[in-house]
C-alpha atoms as a PDB file:
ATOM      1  CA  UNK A   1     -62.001 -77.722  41.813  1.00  0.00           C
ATOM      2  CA  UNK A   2     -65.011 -76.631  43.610  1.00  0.00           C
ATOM      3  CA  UNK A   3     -67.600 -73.650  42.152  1.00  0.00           C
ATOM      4  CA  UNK A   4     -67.315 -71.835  45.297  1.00  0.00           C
ATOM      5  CA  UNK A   5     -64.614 -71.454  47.733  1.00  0.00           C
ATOM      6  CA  UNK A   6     -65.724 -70.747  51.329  1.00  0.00           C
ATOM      7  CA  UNK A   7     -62.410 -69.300  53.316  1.00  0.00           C
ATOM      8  CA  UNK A   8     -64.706 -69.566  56.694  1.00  0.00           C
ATOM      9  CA  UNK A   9     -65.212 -73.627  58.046  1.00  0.00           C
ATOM     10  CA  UNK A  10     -68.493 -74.521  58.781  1.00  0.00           C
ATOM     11  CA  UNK A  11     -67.515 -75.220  62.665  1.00  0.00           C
ATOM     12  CA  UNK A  12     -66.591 -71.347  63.128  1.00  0.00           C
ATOM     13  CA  UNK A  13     -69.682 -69.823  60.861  1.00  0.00           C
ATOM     14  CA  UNK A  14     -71.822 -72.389  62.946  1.00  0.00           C
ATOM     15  CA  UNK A  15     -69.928 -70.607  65.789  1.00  0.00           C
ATOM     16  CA  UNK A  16     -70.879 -66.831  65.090  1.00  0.00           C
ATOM     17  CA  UNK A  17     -74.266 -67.529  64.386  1.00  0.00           C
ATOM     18  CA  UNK A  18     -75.947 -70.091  66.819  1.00  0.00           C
ATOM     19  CA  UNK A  19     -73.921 -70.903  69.633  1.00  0.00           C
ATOM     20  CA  UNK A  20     -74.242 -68.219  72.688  1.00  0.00           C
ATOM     21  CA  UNK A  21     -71.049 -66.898  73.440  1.00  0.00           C
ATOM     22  CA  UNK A  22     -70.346 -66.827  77.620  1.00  0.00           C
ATOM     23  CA  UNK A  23     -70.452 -64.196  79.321  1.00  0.00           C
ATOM     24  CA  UNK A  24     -67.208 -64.248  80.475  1.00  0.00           C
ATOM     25  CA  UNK A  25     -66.378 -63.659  76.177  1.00  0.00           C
ATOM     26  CA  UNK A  26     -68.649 -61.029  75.926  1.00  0.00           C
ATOM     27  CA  UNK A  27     -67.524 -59.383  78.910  1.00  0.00           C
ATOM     28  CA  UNK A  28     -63.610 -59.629  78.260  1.00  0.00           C
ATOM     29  CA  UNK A  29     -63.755 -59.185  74.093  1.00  0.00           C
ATOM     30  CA  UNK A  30     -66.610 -57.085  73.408  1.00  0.00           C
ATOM     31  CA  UNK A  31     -67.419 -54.724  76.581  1.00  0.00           C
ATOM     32  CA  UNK A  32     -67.311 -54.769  80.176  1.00  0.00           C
ATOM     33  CA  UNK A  33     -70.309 -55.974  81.802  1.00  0.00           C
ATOM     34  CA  UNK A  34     -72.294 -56.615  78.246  1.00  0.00           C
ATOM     35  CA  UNK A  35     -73.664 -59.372  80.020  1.00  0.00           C
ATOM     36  CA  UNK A  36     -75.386 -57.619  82.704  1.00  0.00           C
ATOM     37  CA  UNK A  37     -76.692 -55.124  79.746  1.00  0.00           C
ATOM     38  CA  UNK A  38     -80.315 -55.929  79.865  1.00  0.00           C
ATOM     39  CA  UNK A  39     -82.411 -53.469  79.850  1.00  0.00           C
ATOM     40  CA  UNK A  40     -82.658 -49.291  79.141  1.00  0.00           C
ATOM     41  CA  UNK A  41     -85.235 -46.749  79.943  1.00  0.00           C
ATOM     42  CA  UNK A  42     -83.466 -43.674  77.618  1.00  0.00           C
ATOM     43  CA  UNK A  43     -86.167 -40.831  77.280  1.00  0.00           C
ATOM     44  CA  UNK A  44     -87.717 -40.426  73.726  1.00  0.00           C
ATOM     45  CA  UNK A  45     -86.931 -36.890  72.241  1.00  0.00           C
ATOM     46  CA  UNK A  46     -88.354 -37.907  68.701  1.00  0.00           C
ATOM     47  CA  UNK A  47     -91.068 -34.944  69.515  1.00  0.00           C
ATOM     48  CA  UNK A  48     -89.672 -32.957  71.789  1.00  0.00           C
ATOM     49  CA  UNK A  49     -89.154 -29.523  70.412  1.00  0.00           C
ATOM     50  CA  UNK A  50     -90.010 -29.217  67.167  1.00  0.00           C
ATOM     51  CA  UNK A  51     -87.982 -25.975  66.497  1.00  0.00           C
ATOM     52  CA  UNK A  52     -84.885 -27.981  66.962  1.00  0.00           C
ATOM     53  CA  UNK A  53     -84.334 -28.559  63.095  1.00  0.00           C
ATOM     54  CA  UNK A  54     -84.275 -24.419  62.664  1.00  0.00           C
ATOM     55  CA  UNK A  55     -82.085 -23.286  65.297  1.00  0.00           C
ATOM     56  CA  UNK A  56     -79.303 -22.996  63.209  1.00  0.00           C
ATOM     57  CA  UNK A  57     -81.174 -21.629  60.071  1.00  0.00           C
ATOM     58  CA  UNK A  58     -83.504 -19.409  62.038  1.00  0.00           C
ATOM     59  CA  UNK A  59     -79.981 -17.841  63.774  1.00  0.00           C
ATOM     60  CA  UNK A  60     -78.961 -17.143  59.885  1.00  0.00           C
ATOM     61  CA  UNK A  61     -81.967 -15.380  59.196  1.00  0.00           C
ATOM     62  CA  UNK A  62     -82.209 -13.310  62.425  1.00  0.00           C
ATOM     63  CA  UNK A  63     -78.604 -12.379  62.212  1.00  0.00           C
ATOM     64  CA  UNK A  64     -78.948 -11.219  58.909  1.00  0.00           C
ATOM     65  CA  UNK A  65     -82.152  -9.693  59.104  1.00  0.00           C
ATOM     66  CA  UNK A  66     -83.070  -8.650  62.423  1.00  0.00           C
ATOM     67  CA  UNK A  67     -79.749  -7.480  64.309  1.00  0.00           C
ATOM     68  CA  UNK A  68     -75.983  -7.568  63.382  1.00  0.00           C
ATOM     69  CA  UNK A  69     -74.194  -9.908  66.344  1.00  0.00           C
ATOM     70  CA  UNK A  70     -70.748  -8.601  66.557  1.00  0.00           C
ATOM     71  CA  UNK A  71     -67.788 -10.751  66.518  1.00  0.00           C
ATOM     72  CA  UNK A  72     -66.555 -13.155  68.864  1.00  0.00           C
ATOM     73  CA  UNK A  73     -70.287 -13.722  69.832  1.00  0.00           C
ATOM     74  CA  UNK A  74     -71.987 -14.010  66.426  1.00  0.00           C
ATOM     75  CA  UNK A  75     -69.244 -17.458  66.189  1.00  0.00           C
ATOM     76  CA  UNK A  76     -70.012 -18.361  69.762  1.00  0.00           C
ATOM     77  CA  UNK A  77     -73.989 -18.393  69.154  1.00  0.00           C
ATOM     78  CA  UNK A  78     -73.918 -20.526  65.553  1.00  0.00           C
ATOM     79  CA  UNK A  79     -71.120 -23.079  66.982  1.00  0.00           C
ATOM     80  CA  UNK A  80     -73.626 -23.268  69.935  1.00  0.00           C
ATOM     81  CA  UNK A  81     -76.636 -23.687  67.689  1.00  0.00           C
ATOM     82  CA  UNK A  82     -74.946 -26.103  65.455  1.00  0.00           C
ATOM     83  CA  UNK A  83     -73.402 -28.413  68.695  1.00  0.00           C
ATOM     84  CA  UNK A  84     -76.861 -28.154  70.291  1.00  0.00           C
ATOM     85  CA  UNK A  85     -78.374 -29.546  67.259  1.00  0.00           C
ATOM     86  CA  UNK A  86     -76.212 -32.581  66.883  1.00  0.00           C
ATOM     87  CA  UNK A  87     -76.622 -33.490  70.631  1.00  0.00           C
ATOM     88  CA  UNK A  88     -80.115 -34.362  69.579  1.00  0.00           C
ATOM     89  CA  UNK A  89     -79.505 -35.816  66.676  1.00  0.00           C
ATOM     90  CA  UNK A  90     -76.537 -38.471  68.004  1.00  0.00           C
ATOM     91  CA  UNK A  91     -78.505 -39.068  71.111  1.00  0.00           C
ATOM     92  CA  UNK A  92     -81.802 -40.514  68.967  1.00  0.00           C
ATOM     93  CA  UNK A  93     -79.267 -42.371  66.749  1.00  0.00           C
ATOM     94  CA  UNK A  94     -77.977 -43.571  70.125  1.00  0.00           C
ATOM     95  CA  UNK A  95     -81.027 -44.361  71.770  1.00  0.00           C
ATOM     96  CA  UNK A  96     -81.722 -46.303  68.615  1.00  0.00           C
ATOM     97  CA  UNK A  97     -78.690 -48.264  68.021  1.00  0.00           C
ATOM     98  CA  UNK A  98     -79.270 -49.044  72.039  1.00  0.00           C
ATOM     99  CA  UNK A  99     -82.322 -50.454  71.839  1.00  0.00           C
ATOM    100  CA  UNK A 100     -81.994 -52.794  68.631  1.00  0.00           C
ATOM    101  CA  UNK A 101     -79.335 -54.113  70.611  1.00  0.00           C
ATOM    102  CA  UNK A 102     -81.276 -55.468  73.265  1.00  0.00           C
ATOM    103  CA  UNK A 103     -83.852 -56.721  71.022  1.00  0.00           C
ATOM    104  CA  UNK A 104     -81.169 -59.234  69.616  1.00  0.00           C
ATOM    105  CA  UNK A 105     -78.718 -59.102  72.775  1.00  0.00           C
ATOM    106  CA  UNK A 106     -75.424 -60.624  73.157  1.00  0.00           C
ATOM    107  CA  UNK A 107     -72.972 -61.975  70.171  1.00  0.00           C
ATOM    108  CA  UNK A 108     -76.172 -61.449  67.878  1.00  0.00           C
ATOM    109  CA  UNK A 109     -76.291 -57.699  68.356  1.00  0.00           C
ATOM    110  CA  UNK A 110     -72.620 -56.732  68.705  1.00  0.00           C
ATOM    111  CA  UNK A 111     -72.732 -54.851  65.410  1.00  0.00           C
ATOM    112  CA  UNK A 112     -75.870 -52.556  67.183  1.00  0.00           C
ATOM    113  CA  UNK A 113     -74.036 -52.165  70.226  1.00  0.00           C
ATOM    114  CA  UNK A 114     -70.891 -51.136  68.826  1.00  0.00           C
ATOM    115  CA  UNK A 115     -72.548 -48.822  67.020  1.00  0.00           C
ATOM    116  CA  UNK A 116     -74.569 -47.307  69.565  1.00  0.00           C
ATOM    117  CA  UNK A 117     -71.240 -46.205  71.634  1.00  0.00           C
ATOM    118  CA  UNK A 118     -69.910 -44.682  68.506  1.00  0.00           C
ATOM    119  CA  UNK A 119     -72.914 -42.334  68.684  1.00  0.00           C
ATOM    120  CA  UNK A 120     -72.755 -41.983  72.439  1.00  0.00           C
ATOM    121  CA  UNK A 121     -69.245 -40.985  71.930  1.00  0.00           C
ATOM    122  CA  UNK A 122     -70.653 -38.038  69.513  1.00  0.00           C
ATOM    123  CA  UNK A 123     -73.060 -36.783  71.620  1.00  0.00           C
ATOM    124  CA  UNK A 124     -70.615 -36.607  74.736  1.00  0.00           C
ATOM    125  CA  UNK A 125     -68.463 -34.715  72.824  1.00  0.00           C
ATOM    126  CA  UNK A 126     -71.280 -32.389  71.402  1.00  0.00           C
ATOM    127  CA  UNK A 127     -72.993 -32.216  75.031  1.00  0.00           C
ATOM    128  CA  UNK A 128     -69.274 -30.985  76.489  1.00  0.00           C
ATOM    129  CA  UNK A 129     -68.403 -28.261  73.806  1.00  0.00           C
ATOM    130  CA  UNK A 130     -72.252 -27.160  74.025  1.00  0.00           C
ATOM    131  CA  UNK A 131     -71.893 -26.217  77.417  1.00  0.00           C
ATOM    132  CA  UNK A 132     -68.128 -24.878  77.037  1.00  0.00           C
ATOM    133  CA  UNK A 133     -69.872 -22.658  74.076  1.00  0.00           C
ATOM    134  CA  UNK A 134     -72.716 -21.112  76.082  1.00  0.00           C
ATOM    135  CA  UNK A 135     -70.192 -20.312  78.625  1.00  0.00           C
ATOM    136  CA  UNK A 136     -68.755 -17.954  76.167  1.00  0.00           C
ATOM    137  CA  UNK A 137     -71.913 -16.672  75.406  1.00  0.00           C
ATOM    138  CA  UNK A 138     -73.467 -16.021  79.036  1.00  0.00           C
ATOM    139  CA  UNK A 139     -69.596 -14.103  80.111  1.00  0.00           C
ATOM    140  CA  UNK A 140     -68.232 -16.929  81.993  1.00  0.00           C
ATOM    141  CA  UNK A 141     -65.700 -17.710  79.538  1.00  0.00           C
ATOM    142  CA  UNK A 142     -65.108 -21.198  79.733  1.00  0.00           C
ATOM    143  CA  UNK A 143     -64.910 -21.299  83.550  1.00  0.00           C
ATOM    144  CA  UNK A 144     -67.399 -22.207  86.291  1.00  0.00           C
ATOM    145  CA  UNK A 145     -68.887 -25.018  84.395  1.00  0.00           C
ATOM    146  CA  UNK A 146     -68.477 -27.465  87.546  1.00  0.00           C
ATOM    147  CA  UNK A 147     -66.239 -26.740  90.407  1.00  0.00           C
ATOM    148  CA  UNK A 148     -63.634 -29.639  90.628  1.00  0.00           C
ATOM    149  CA  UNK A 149     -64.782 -33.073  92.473  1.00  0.00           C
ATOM    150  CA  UNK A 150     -68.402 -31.506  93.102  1.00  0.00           C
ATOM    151  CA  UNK A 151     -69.722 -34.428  91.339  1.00  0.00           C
ATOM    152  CA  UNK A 152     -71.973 -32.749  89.115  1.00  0.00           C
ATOM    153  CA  UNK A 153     -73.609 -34.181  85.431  1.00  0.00           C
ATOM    154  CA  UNK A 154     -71.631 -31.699  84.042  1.00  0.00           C
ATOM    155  CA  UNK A 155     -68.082 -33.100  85.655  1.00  0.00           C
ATOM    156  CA  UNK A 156     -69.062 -36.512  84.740  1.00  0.00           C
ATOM    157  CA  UNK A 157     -69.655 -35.411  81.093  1.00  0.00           C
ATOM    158  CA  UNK A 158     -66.773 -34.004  81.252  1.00  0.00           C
ATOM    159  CA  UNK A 159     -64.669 -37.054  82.515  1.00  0.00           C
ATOM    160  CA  UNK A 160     -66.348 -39.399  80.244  1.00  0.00           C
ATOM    161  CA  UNK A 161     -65.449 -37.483  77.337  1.00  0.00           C
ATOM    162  CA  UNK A 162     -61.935 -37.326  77.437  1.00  0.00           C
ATOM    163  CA  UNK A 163     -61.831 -40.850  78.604  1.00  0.00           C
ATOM    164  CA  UNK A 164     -63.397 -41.669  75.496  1.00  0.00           C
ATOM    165  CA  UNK A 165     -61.513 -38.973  73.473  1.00  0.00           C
ATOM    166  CA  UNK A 166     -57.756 -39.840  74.815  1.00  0.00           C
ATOM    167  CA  UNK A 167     -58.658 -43.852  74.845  1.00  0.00           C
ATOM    168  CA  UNK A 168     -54.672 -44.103  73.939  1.00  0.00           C
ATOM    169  CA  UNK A 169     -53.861 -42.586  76.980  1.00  0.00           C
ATOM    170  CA  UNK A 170     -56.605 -44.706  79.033  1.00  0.00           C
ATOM    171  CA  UNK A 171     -55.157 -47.375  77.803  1.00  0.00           C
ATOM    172  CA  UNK A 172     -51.423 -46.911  78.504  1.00  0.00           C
ATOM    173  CA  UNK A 173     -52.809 -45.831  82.506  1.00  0.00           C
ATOM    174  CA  UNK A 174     -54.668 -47.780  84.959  1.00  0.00           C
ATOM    175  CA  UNK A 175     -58.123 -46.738  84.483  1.00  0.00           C
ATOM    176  CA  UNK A 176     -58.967 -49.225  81.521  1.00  0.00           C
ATOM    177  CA  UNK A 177     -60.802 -52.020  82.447  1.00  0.00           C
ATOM    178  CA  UNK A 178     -58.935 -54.939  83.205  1.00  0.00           C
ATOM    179  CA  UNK A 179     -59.281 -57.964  80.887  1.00  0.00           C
ATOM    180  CA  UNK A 180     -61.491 -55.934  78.596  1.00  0.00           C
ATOM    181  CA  UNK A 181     -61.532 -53.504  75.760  1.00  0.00           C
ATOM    182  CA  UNK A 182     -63.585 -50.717  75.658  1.00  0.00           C
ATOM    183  CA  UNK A 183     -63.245 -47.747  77.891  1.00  0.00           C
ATOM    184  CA  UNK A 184     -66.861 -46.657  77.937  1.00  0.00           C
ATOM    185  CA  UNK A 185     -69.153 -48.889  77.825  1.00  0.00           C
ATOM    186  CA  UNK A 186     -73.777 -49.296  78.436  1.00  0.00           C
ATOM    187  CA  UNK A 187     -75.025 -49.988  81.722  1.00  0.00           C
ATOM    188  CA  UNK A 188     -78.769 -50.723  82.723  1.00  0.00           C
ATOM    189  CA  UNK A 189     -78.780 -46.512  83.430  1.00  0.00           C
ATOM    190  CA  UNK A 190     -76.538 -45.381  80.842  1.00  0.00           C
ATOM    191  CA  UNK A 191     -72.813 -44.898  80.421  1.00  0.00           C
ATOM    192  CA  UNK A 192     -69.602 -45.670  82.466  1.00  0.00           C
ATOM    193  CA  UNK A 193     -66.243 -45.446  82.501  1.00  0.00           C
ATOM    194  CA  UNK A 194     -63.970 -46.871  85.000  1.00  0.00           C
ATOM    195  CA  UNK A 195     -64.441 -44.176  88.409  1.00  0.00           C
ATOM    196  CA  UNK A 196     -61.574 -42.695  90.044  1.00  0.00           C
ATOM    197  CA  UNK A 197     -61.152 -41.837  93.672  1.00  0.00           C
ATOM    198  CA  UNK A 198     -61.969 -38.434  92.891  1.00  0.00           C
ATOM    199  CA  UNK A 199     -64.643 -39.136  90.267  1.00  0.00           C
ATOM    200  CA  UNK A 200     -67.812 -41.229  89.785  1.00  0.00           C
ATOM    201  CA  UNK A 201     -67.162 -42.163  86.099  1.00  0.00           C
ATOM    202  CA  UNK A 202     -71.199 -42.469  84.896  1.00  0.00           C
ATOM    203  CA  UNK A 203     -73.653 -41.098  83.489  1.00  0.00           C
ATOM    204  CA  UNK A 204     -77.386 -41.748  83.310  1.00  0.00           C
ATOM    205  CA  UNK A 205     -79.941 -41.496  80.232  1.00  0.00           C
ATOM    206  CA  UNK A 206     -82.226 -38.999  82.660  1.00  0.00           C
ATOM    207  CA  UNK A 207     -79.422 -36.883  83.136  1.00  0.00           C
ATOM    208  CA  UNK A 208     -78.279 -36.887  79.657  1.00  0.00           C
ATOM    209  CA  UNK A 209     -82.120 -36.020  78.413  1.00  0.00           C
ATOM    210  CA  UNK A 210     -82.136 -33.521  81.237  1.00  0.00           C
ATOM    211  CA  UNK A 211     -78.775 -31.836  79.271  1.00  0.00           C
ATOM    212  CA  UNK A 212     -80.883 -31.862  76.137  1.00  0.00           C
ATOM    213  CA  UNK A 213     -83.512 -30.082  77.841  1.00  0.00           C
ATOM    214  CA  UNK A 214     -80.849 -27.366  79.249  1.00  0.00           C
ATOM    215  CA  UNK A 215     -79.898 -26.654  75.417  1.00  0.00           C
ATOM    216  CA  UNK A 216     -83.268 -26.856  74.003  1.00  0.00           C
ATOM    217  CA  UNK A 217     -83.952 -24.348  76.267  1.00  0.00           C
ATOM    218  CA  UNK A 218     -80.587 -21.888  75.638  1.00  0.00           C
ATOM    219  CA  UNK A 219     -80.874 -22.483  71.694  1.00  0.00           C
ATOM    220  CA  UNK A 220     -84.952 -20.975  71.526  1.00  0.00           C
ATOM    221  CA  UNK A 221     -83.363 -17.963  73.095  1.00  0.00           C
ATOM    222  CA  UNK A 222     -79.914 -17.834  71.293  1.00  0.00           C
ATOM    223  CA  UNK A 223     -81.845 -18.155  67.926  1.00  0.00           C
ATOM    224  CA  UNK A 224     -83.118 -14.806  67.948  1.00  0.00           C
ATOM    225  CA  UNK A 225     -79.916 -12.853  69.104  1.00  0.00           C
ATOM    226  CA  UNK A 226     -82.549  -9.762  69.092  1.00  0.00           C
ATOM    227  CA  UNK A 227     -84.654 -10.745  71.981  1.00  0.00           C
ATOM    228  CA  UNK A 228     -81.895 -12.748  73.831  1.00  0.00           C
ATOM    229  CA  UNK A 229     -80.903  -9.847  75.930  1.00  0.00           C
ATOM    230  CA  UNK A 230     -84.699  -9.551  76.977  1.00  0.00           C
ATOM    231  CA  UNK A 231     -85.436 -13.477  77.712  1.00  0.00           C
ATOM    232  CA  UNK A 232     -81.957 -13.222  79.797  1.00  0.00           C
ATOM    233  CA  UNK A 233     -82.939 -10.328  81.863  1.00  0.00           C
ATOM    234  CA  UNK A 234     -86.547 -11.948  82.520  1.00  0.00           C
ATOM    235  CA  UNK A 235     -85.195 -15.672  83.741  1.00  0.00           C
ATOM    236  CA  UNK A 236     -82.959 -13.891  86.188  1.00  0.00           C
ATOM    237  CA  UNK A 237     -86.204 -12.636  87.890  1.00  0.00           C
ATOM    238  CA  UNK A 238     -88.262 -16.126  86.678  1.00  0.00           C
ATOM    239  CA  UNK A 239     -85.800 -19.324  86.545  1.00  0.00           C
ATOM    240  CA  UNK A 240     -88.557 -21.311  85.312  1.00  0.00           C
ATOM    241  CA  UNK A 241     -90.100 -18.671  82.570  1.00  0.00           C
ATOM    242  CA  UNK A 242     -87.797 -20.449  79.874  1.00  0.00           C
ATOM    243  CA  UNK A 243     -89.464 -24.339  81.005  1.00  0.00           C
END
């Protein structure tokens, strides 16, 4: 009886590890279009605003020290704080997980890529309830975030979450891919899902770093719920004062 028992036969190791798989395998078993997935520009945010770790513990401080925030808002402005936060952080896990796959592309960096849409998943859930949570805080209440089939980044987000969130019901309708298995998926640009006649289902890394940049911005404020009232009041007269 041998020492070691290997359940795995040499042919199908030798398989997995050296022989290129087709694209017509990666495309069909692992993602749509993986084999056009050659390339990403995603913006680094490694440096970009520095104050982003402290948003959440600065708000503590402030709302304990420096004004009381009466309820609903005081929940509205820390669940911001906290979502804003994570966008950043699942978006450089992202943009990581992205990029070591296309160092080792195709069957050799499945695990990476995988990965990487697990985190894009996050932050497109983060990125949505952001903006849904600073609509609570600026008095729209949840509405006028995008005006139905006006194509904006914030539709899109809003589309390619809940295909990724309701994948069972993506599945069971006709806007899965066909022959495939994932229903969002990387692009050259940044993330798809299959479009609708109503709806361009994508979503670019510049507009997804430009979303970052609309929270960075809304968190310095909502940190310090004592001044907020006062940076509000002053980018209604200067839009850009906050950039």
């Amino acid at each position: 009886m041998p020492d070691t028992i290997n359940p795995v036969p040499d042919e199908i190791q030798l398989q997995g590890s050296v022989t290129e798989w087709s694209d017509h395998a990666l495309d069909t078993f692992v993602a749509p279009d993986l084999s056009k997935f050659t390339e990403a520009s995603i913006p680094d945010v490694s440096t970009y605003n520095q104050s982003r770790e402290w948003w959440v513990r600065n708000f503590f401080l402030n709302s304990m020290l420096r004004v009381n925030v009466a309820s609903p808002y005081r929940q509205y402005m820390l669940n911001f704080l906290r979502r804003a936060e994570l966008c950043f952080r699942e978006y450089e896990l992202a943009r990581e997980r992205t990029l070591r796959y296309l160092e080792n592309p195709r069957n050799r960096g499945t695990g990476h890529y995988v990965a990487a849409i697990g985190h894009w998943e996050v932050f497109l859930s983060q990125a949505w309830h952001a903006y849904l949570l600073f609509s609570f805080i600026d008095g729209r209440n949840g509405k006028g975030i995008f005006k139905r089939g006006d194509g904006s980044e914030e539709e899109r987000l809003n589309f390619l979450y809940n295909s990724s969130k309701h994948a069972e019901t993506t599945i069971e309708g006709d806007s899965y891919p066909a022959e495939s298995t994932l229903c969002l998926w990387l692009y050259n640009d940044g993330l798809k899902v299959t479009s609708t006649s109503k709806i361009d289902g994508h979503l670019t890394f510049a507009e997804m770093f430009g979303m970052l940049e609309d929270f960075a911005n809304w968190a310095d404020r909502v940190q310090d719920p004592a001044t907020l009232r006062e940076k509000i009041v002053r980018d209604s007269v200067d839009p850009d004062s906050g950039r």
